[in-house]
Each structure stands twice: as structure tokens, then as C-alpha cells.
C-alpha atoms as a PDB file:
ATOM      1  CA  UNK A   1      63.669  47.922  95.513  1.00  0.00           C
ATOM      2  CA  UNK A   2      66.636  50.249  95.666  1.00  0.00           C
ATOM      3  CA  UNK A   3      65.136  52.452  98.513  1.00  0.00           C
ATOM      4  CA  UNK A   4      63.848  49.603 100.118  1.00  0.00           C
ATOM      5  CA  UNK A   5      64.406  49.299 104.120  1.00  0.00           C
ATOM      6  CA  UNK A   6      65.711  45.718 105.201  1.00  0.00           C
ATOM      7  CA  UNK A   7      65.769  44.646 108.715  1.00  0.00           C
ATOM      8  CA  UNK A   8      68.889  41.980 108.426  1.00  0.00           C
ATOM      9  CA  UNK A   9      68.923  39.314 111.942  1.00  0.00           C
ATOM     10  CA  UNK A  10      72.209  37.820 112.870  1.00  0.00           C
ATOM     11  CA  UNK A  11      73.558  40.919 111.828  1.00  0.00           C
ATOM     12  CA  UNK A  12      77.108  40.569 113.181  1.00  0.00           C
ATOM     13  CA  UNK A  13      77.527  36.251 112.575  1.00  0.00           C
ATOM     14  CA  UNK A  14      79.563  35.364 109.340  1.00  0.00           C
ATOM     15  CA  UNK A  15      76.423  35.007 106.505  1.00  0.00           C
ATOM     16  CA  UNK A  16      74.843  38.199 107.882  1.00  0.00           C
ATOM     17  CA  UNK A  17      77.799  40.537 107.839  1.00  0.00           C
ATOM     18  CA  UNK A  18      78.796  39.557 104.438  1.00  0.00           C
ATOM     19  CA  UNK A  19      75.228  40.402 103.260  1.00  0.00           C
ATOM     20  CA  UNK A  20      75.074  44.034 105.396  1.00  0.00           C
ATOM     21  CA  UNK A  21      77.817  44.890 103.703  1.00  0.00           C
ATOM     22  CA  UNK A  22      76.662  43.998 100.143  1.00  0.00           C
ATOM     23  CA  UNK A  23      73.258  45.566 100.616  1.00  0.00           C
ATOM     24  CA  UNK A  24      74.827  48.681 101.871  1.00  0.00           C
ATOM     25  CA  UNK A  25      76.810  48.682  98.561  1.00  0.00           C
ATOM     26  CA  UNK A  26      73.802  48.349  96.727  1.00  0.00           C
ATOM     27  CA  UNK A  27      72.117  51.230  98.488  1.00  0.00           C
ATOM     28  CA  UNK A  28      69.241  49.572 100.677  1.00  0.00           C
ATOM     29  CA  UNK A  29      68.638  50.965 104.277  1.00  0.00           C
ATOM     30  CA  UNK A  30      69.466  48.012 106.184  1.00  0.00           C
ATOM     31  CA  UNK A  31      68.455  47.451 110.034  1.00  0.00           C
ATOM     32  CA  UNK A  32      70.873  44.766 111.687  1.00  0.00           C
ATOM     33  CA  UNK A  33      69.845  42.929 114.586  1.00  0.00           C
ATOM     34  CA  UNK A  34      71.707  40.801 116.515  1.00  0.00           C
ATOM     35  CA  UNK A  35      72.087  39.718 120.208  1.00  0.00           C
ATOM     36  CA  UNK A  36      75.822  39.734 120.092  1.00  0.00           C
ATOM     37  CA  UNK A  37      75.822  35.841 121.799  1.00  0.00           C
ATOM     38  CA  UNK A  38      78.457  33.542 123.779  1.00  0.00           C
ATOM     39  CA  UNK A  39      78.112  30.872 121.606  1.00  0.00           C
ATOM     40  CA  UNK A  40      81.224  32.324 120.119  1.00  0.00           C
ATOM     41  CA  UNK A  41      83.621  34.735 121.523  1.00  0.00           C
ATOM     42  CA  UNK A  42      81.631  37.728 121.066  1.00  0.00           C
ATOM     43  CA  UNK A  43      84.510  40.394 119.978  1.00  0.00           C
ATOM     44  CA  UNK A  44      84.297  38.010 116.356  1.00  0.00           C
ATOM     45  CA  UNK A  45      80.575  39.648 115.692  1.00  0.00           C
ATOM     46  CA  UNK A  46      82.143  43.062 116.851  1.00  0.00           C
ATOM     47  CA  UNK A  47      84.921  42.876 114.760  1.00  0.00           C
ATOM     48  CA  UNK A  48      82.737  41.503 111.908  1.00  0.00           C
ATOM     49  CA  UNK A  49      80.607  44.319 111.729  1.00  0.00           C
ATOM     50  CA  UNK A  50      82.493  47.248 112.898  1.00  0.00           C
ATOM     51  CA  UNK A  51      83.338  48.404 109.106  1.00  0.00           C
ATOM     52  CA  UNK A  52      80.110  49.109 108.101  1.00  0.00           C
ATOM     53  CA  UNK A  53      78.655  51.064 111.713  1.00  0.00           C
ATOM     54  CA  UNK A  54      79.347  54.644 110.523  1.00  0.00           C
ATOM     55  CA  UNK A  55      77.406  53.533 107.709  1.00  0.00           C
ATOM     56  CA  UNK A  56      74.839  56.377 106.913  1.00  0.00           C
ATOM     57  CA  UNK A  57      72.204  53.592 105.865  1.00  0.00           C
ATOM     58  CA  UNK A  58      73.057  50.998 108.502  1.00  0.00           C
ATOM     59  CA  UNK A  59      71.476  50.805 111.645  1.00  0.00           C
ATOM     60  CA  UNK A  60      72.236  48.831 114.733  1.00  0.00           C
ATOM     61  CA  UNK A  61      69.819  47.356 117.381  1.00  0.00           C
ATOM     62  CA  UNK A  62      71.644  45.234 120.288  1.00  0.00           C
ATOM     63  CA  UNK A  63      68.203  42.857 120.676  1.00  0.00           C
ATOM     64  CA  UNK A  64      67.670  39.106 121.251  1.00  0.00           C
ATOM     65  CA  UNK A  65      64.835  37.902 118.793  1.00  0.00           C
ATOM     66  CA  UNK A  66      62.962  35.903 121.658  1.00  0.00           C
ATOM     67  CA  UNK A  67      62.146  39.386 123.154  1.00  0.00           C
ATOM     68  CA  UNK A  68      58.978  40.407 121.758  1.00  0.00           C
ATOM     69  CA  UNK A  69      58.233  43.362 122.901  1.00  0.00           C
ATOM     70  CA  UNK A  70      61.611  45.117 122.013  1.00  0.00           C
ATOM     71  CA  UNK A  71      61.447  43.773 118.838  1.00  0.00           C
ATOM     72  CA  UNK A  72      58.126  45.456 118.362  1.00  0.00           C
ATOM     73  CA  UNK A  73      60.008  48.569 119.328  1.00  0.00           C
ATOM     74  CA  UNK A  74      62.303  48.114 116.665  1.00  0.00           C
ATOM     75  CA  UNK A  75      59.427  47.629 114.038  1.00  0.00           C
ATOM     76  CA  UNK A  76      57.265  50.372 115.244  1.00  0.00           C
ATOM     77  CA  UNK A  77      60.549  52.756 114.816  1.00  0.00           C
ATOM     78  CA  UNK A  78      61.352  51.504 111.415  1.00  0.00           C
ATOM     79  CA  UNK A  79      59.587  51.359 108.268  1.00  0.00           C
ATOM     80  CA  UNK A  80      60.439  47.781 107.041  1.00  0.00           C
ATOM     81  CA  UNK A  81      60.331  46.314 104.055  1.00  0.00           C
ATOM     82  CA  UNK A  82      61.738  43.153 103.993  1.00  0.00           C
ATOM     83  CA  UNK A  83      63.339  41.109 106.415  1.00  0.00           C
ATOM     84  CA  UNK A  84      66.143  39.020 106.184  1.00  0.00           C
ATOM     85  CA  UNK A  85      65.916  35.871 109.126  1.00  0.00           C
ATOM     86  CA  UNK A  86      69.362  34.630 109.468  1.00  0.00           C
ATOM     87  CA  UNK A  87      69.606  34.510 113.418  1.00  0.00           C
ATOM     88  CA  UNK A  88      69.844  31.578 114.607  1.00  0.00           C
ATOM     89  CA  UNK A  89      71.859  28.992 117.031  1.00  0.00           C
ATOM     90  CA  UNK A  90      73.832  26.982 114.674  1.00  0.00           C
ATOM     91  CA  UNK A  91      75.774  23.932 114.657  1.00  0.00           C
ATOM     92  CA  UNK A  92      74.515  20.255 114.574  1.00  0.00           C
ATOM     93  CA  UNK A  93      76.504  18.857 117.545  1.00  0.00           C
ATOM     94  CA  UNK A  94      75.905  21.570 120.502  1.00  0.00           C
ATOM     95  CA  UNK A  95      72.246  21.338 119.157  1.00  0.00           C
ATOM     96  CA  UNK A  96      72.611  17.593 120.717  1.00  0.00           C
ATOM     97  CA  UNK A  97      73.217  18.450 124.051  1.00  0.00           C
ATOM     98  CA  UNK A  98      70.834  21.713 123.966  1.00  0.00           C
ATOM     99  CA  UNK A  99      67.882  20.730 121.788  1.00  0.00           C
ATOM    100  CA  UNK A 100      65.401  22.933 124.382  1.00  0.00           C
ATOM    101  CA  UNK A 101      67.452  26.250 123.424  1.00  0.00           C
ATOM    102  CA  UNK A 102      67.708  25.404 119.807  1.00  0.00           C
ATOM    103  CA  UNK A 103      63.776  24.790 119.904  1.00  0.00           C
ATOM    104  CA  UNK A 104      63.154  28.350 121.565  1.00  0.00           C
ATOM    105  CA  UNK A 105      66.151  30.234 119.501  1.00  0.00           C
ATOM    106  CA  UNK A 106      65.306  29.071 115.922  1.00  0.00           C
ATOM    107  CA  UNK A 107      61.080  28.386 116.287  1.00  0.00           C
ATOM    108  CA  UNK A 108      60.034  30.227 118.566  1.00  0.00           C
ATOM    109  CA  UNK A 109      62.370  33.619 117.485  1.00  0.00           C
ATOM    110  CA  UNK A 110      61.108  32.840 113.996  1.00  0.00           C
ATOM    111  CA  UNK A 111      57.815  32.817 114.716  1.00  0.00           C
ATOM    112  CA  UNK A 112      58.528  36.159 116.586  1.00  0.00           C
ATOM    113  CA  UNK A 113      59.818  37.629 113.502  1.00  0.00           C
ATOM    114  CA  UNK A 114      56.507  36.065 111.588  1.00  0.00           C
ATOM    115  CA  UNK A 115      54.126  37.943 113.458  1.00  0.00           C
ATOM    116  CA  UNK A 116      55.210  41.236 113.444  1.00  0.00           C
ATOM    117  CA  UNK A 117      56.190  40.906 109.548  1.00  0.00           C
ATOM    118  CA  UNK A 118      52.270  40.763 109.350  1.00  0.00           C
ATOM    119  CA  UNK A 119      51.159  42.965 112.093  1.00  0.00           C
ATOM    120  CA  UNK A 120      53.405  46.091 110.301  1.00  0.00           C
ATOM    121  CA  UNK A 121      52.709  44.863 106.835  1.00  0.00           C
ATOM    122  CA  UNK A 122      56.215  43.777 105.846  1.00  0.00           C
ATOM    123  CA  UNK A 123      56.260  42.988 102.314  1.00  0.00           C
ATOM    124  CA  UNK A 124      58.741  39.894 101.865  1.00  0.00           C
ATOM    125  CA  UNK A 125      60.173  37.149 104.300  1.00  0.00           C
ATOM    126  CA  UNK A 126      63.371  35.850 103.388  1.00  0.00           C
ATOM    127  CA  UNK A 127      64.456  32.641 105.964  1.00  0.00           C
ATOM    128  CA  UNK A 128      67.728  31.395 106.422  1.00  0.00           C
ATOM    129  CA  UNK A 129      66.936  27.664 106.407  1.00  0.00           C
ATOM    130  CA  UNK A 130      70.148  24.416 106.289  1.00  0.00           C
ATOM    131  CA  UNK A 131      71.078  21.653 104.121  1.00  0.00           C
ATOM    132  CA  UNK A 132      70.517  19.866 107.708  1.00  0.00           C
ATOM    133  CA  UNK A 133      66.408  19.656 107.256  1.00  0.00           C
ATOM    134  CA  UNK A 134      67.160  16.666 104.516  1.00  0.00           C
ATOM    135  CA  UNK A 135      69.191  14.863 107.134  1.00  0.00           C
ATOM    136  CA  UNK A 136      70.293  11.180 106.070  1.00  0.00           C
ATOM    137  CA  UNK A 137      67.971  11.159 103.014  1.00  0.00           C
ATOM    138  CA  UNK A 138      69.095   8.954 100.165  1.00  0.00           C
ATOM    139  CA  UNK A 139      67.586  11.232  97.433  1.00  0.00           C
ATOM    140  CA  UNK A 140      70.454  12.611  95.913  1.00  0.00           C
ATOM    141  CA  UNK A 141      71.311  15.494  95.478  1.00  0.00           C
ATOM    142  CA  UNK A 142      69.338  16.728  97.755  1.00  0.00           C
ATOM    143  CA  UNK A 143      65.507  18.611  95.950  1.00  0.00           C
ATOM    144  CA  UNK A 144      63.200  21.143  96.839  1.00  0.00           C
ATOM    145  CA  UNK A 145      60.549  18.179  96.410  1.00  0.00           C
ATOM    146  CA  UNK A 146      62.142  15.839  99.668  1.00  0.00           C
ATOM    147  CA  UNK A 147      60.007  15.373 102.337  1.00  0.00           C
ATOM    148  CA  UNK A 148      62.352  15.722 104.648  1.00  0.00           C
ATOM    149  CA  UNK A 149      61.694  12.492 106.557  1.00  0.00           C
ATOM    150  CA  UNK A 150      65.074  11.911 107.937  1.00  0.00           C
ATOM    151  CA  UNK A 151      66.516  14.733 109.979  1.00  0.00           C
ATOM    152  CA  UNK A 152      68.544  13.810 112.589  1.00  0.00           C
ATOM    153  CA  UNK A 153      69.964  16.525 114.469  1.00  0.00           C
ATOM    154  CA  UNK A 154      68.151  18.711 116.579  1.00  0.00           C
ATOM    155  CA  UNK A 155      69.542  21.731 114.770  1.00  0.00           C
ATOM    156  CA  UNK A 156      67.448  20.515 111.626  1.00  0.00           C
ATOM    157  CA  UNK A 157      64.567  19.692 113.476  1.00  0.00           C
ATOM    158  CA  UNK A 158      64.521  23.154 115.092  1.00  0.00           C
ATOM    159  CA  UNK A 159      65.019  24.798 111.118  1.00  0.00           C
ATOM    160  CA  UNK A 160      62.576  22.476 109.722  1.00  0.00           C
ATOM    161  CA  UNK A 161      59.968  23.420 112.208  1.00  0.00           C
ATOM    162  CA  UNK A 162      60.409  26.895 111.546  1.00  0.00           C
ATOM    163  CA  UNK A 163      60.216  26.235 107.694  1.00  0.00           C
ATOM    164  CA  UNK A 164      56.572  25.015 108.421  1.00  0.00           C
ATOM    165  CA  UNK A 165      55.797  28.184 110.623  1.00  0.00           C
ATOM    166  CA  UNK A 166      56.961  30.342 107.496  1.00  0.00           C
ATOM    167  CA  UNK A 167      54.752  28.798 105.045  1.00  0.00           C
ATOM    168  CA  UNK A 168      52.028  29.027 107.318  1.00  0.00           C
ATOM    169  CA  UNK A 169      52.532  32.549 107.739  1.00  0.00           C
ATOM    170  CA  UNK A 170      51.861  32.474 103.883  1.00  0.00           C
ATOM    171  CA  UNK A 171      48.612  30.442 103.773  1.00  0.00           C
ATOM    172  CA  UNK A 172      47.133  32.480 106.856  1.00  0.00           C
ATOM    173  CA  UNK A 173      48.410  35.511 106.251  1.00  0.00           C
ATOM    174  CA  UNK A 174      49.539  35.892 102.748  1.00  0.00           C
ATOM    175  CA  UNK A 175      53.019  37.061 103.633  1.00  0.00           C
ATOM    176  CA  UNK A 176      55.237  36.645 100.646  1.00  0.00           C
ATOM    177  CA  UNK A 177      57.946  34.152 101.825  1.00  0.00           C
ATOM    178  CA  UNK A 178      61.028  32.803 100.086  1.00  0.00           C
ATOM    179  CA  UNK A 179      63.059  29.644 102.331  1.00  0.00           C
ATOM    180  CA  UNK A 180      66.562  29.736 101.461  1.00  0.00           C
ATOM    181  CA  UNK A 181      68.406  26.542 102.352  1.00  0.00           C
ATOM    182  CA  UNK A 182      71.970  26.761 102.866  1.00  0.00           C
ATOM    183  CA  UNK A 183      74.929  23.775 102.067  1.00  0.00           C
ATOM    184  CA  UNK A 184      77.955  24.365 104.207  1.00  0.00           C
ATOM    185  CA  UNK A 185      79.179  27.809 103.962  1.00  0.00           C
ATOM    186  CA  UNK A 186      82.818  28.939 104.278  1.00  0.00           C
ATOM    187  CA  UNK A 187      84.887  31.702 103.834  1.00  0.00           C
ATOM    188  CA  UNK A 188      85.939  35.095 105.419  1.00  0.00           C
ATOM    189  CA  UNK A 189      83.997  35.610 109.126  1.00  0.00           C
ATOM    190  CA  UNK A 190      83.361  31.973 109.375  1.00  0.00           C
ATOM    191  CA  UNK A 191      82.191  30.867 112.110  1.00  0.00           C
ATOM    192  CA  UNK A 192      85.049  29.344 114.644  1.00  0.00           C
ATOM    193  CA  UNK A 193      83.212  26.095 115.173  1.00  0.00           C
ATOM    194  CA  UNK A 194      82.864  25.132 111.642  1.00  0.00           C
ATOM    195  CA  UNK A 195      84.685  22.251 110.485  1.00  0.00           C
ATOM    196  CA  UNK A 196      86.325  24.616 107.086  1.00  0.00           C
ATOM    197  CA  UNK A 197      87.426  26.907 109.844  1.00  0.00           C
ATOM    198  CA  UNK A 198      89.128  24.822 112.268  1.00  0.00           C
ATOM    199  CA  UNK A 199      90.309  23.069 109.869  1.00  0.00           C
ATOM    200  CA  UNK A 200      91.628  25.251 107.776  1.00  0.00           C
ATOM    201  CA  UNK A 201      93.601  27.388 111.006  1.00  0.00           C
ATOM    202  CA  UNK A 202      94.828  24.089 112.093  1.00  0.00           C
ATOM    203  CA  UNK A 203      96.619  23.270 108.772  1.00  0.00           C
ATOM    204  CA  UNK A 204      97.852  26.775 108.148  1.00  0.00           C
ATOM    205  CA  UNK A 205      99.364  26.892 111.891  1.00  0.00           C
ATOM    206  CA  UNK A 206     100.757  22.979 111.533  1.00  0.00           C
ATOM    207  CA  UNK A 207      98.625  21.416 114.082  1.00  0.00           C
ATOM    208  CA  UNK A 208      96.865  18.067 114.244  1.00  0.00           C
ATOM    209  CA  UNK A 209      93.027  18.183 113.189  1.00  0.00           C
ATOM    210  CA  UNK A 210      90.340  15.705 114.396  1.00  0.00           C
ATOM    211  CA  UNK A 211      88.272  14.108 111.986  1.00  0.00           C
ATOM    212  CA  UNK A 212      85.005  12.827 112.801  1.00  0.00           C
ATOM    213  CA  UNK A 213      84.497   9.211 111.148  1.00  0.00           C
ATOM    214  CA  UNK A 214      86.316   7.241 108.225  1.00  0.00           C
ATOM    215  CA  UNK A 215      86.666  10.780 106.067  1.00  0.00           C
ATOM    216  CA  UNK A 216      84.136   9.485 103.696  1.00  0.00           C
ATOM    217  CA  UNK A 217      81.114  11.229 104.673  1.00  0.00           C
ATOM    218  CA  UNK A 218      80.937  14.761 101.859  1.00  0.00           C
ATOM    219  CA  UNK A 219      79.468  18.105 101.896  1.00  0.00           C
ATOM    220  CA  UNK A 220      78.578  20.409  99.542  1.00  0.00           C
ATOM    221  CA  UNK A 221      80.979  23.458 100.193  1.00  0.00           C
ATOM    222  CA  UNK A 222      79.445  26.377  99.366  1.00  0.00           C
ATOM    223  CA  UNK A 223      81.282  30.334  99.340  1.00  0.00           C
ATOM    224  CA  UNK A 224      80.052  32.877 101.767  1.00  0.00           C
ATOM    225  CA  UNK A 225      79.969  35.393  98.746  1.00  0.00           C
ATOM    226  CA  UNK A 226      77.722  32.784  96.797  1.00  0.00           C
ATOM    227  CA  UNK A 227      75.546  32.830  99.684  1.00  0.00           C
ATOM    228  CA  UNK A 228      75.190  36.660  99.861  1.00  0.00           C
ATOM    229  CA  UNK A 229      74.460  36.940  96.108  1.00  0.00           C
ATOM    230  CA  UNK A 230      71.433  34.387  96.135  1.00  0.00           C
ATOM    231  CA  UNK A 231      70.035  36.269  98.987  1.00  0.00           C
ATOM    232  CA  UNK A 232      70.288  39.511  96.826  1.00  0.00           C
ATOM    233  CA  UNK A 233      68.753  37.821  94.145  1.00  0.00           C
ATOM    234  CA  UNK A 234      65.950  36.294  95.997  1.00  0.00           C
ATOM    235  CA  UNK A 235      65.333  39.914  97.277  1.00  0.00           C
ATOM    236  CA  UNK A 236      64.899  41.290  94.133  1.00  0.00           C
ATOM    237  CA  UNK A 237      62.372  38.410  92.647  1.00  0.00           C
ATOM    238  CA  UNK A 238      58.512  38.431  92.962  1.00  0.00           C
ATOM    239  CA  UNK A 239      57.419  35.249  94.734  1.00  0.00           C
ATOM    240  CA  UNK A 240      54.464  34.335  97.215  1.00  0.00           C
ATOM    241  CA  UNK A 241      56.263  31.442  98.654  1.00  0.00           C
ATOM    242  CA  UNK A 242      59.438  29.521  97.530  1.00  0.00           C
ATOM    243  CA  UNK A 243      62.104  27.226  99.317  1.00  0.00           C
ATOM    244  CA  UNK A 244      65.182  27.371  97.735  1.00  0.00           C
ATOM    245  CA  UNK A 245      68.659  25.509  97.748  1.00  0.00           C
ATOM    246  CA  UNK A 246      71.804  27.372  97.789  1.00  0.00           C
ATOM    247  CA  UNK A 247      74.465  25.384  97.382  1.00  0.00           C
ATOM    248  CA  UNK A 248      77.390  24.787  95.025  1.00  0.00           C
ATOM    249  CA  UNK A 249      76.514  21.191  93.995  1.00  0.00           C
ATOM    250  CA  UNK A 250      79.966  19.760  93.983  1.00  0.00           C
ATOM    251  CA  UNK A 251      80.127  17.665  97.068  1.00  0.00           C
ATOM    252  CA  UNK A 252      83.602  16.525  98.288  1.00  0.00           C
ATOM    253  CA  UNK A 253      84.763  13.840 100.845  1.00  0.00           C
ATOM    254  CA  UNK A 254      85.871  14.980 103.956  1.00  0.00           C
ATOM    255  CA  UNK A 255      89.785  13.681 103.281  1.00  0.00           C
ATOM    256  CA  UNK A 256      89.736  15.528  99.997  1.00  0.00           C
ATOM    257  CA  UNK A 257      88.856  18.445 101.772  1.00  0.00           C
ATOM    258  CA  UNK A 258      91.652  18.291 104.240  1.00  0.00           C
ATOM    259  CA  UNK A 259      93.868  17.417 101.203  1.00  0.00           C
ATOM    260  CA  UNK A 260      92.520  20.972  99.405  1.00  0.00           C
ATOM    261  CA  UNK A 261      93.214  22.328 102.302  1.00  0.00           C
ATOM    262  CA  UNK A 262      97.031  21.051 102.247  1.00  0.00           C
ATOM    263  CA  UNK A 263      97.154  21.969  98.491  1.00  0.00           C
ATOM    264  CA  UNK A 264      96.263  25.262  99.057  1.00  0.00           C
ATOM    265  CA  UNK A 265      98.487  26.439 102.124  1.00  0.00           C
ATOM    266  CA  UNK A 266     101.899  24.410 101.458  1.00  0.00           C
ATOM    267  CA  UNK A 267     101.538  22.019 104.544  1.00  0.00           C
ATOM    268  CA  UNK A 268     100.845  18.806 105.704  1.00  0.00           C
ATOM    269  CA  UNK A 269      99.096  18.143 108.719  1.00  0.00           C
ATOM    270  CA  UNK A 270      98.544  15.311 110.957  1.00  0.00           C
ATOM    271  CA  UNK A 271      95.090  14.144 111.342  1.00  0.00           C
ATOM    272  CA  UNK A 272      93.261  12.122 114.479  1.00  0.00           C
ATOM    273  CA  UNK A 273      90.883  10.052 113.295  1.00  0.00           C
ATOM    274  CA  UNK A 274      87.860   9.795 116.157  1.00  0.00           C
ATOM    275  CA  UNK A 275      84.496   8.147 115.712  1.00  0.00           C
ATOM    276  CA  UNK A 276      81.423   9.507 114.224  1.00  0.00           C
ATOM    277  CA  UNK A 277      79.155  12.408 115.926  1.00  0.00           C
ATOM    278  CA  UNK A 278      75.673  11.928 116.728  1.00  0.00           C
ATOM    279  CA  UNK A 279      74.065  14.171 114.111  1.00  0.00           C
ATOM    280  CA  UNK A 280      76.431  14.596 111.617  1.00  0.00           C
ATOM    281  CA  UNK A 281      74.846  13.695 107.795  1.00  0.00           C
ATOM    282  CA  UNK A 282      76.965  11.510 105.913  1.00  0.00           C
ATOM    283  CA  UNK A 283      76.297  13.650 102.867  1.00  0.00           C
ATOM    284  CA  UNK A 284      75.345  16.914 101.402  1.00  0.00           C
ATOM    285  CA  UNK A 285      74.653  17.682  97.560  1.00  0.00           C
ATOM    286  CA  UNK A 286      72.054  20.526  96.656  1.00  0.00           C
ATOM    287  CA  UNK A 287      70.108  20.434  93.629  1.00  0.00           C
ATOM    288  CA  UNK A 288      70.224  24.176  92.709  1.00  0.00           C
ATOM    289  CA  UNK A 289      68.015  24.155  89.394  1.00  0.00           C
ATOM    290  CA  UNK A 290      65.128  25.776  91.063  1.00  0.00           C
ATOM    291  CA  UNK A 291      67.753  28.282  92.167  1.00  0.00           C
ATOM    292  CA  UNK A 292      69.146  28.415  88.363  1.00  0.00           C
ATOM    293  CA  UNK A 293      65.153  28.624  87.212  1.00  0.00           C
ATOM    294  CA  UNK A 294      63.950  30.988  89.249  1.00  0.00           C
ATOM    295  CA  UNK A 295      66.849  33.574  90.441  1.00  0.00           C
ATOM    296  CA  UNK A 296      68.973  32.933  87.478  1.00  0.00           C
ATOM    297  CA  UNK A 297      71.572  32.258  90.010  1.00  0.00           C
ATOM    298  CA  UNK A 298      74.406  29.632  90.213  1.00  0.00           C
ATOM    299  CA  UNK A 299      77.732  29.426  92.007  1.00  0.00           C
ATOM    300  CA  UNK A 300      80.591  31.155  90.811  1.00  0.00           C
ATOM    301  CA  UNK A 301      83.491  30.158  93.065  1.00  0.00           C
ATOM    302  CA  UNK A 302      84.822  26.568  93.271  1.00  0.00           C
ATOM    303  CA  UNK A 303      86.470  25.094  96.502  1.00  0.00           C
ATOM    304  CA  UNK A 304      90.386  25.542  95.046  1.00  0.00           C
ATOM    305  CA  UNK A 305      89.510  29.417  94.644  1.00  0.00           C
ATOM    306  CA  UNK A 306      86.946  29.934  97.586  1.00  0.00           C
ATOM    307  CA  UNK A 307      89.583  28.269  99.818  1.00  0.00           C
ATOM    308  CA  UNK A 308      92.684  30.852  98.154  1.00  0.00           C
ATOM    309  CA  UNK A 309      90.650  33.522  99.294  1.00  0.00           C
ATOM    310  CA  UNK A 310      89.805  32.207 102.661  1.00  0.00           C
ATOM    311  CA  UNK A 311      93.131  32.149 103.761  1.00  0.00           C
ATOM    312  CA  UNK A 312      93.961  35.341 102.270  1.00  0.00           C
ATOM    313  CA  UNK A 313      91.757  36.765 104.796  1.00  0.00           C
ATOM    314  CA  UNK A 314      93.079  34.783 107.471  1.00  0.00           C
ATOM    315  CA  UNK A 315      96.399  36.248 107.122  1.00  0.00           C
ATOM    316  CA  UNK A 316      95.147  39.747 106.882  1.00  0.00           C
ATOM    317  CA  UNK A 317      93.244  39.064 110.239  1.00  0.00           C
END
């Protein structure tokens, strides 16, 4: 699929820049999309993606994925191959106070996506799905097989709905669809919000952190480059439809985090201890055999290193 033309959504967030940049490496035509939101300070997503924009096989399209008809511009311009769904609005707790917007955003975009995959004969649907669709589930670590009974965010409600849309798409439709679900990602271009980032900048500048509950509740830490290279992978593999942890099955407690965190930099930090979010999971743990089985994949960078080369980045930006 080396010519192949991929249209890439949430081109400019943390996951999707990392993967433009590794497709373009590998030679595919890629098509970003991305609506350049104020859910973070925008001039992040510039920055993120600025390196590869002179790109002679990267395009850029300025679009929000709820608009239909410019997306259908987009699709009727460009020969697409596969598409790669990563847009999204993310994070569990603002999804709390803004469950209507995550609905639209991450079902109703998705299913935008869906329907013009078939209309112009797309060949493959990847989907950016989250460890969050298993919600408080005791089955651990966390299968393929769950039912997924026991989401409680509306963040994973929102990216479990969509899952069902996708695989629908597949029955009706017969769009080849893989559902890649992803375990707390970290690295360089994280997203501000995320718990490795703040904490992370906190501890390298000295500052206090919060922490949310007793420090007890884990999460399967997974590196932004481990991400990108399962996504490769799952381009490159024949299925009809798949769902697919990603994930580096090594969960750690949130106080052995922080202390990694210390290890790592040099520094101590002071730590507020505040009660528990509504939403948050008390664990995550992916079960990435299928992943191993099928893709041949399996993570390659533990927390000690992925965290070394976090902050390596930080001081270079």
C-alpha cells in the first residue's frame, strides 16, 4: 500500500501528528484534517504539525468533521484510500460537564466520516477508539471479548457508540473496518490536559501536582510511538472488521507514576491529594494478544524509557 492515499483526522492533536509524520516517512500521500479547536490552546496543533506542511505528500484541509458537505469536498478532490479517524473531543472529565458536544463530536462526526468512506468507495476504516469503553469492568486486563457493560464517562459512551456505528458500517455496507482501542498515551505533543503531561511539567518545574483519589487507581501507560506503529501495522493487514487493543499491558498505580516521574527528572515534588473525579476508571490493563496475533505487534518502550524521552522533548520545546 506504498502509494496508497490516507486521509489522517485530528491531524494536528498529539496521536495524529506523530502518525503524519511516520506515514510521510514511509511514503503514503497523506490528507490531514483537523479543525484546529479551543479545547487546547490552538498554536500546540500549529506547532505540532508545522514540520511536515512543505511536505510534498502532505496535504492540509482546515475542516470540522461535523460539516458534511465540506467534507464531501475534501473526498470528491481526493482519491482516498484509507482513512485514519482519530478526531475526536477527548478527555473523561470535560466530557462530564459537556456530554451533548461529546455526543455530536465523536458519533455523529464518525458517522460523517462512515458515510462518505462508502459513498467514494474507501477501501479501509481505521477508528481511534479508548481504553475508556471498558469503564469500571472487573475483567482484567481488559479483552477484545468485554461487553463493555460498565462505562462511565460520557467520553466512553460517546466512543463506544461510535464503535457500534463502525461495525455497522461493515455489516451494511461491507466497509473493511479495524477499531483500535487506545490505553493512556504519553509522550512528545501530548496533550496539555493529560494527567502524564501535567504531571510530568509540574515535577520538572518543582510545583505541587493534584492527585485525584488515594493514588491507587492504575493505568496502562502506553508510548505515543507505540501507538503510531500499531496504526501502521493495522494499515498494512487485510481484515473485514477487527477491534483491537493497543496498549502496553503493564499497568502502574498512580503514586508510582508520580514516583517515575521523580526518578526520572531529579526532583521531588509536593503532591495535593483531592477526592476522586466523576468518571475516572480505577484501572486500565489491555490485553494485547489479539494485537500480538494478528499485527504481530507489541510494545517496545517501557515507562522508565518512554518517560526519558518525554522530557527530552520537553526541554527541547
Amino acid at each position: 500500500m506504498s502509494k496508497s492515499k490516507i486521509l489522517v483526522t485530528g491531524a494536528a492533536g498529539f496521536i495524529g501528528s506523530n502518525l503524519v509524520e511516520k506515514l510521510l516517512l514511509r511514503k503514503y500521500d497523506v490528507i490531514g484534517v483537523d479543525n484546529f479547536n479551543d479545547y487546547y490552546d490552538p498554536k500546540i496543533k500549529e506547532e505540532n504539525i508545522i514540520s511536515v506542511l512543505k511536505k510534498h505528500n502532505f496535504k492540509l484541509y482546515r475542516e470540522d468533521i461535523l460539516n458534511l458537505n465540506k467534507l464531501e469536498r475534501i473526498f470528491r478532490n481526493e482519491k482516498i484510500d484509507v482513512i485514519v479517524h482519530l478526531a475526536a473531543r477527548a478527555g473523561v472529565r470535560p466530557s462530564i460537564n459537556k456530554p451533548k458536544l461529546y455526543a455530536k463530536v465523536n458519533v455523529l462526526g464518525t458517522v460523517n466520516l462512515l458515510k462518505l468512506s462508502v459513498d467514494y468507495k474507501v477501501k479501509r476504516f481505521i477508528f481511534g477508539s479508548s481504553s475508556s469503553v471498558y469503564g469500571n469492568s472487573k475483567q482484567l486486563p481488559f479483552s477484545e471479548s468485554d461487553p463493555c457493560d460498565q462505562i462511565i464517562s460520557p467520553y466512553g459512551a460517546s466512543k463506544r457508540s461510535a464503535e457500534f456505528f463502525v461495525e455497522s458500517f461493515h455489516k451494511s455496507f461491507d466497509l473493511n473496518c479495524t477499531i483500535l482501542r487506545f490505553f493512556t498515551v504519553y509522550g512528545p505533543r501530548s496533550r496539555p490536559d493529560m494527567a502524564p503531561a501535567i504531571f510530568t511539567k509540574k515535577i520538572f518545574n518543582g510545583e505541587t501536582i493534584q492527585q485525584y483519589g488515594d493514588g491507587l487507581s492504575s493505568r496502562d501507560y502506553t508510548f505515543v510511538d507505540d501507538i503510531t506503529n500499531g496504526i501502521v501495522l493495522s494499515l498494512e493487514k487485510e481484515s473485514g472488521f477487527e477491534v483491537i487493543n493497543l496498549g502496553n499491558n503493564h499497568p502502574i498505580v498512580i503514586s508510582d507514576f508520580i514516583k517515575m516521574i521523580e526518578y526520572v527528572t531529579g526532583k521531588k515534588t509536593k503532591i495535593i491529594k483531592l477526592s476522586k473525579c466523576a468518571g475516572d476508571m480505577e484501572n486500565t490493563w489491555a490485553d494485547i494478544k489479539k494485537a500480538n496475533r494478528l499485527l504481530g505487534w507489541k510494545p517496545e518502550t517501557d515507562l522508565k524509557e518512554g518517560l526519558k524521552r518525554y522530557i527530552l522533548w520537553l526541554r527541547a520545546n
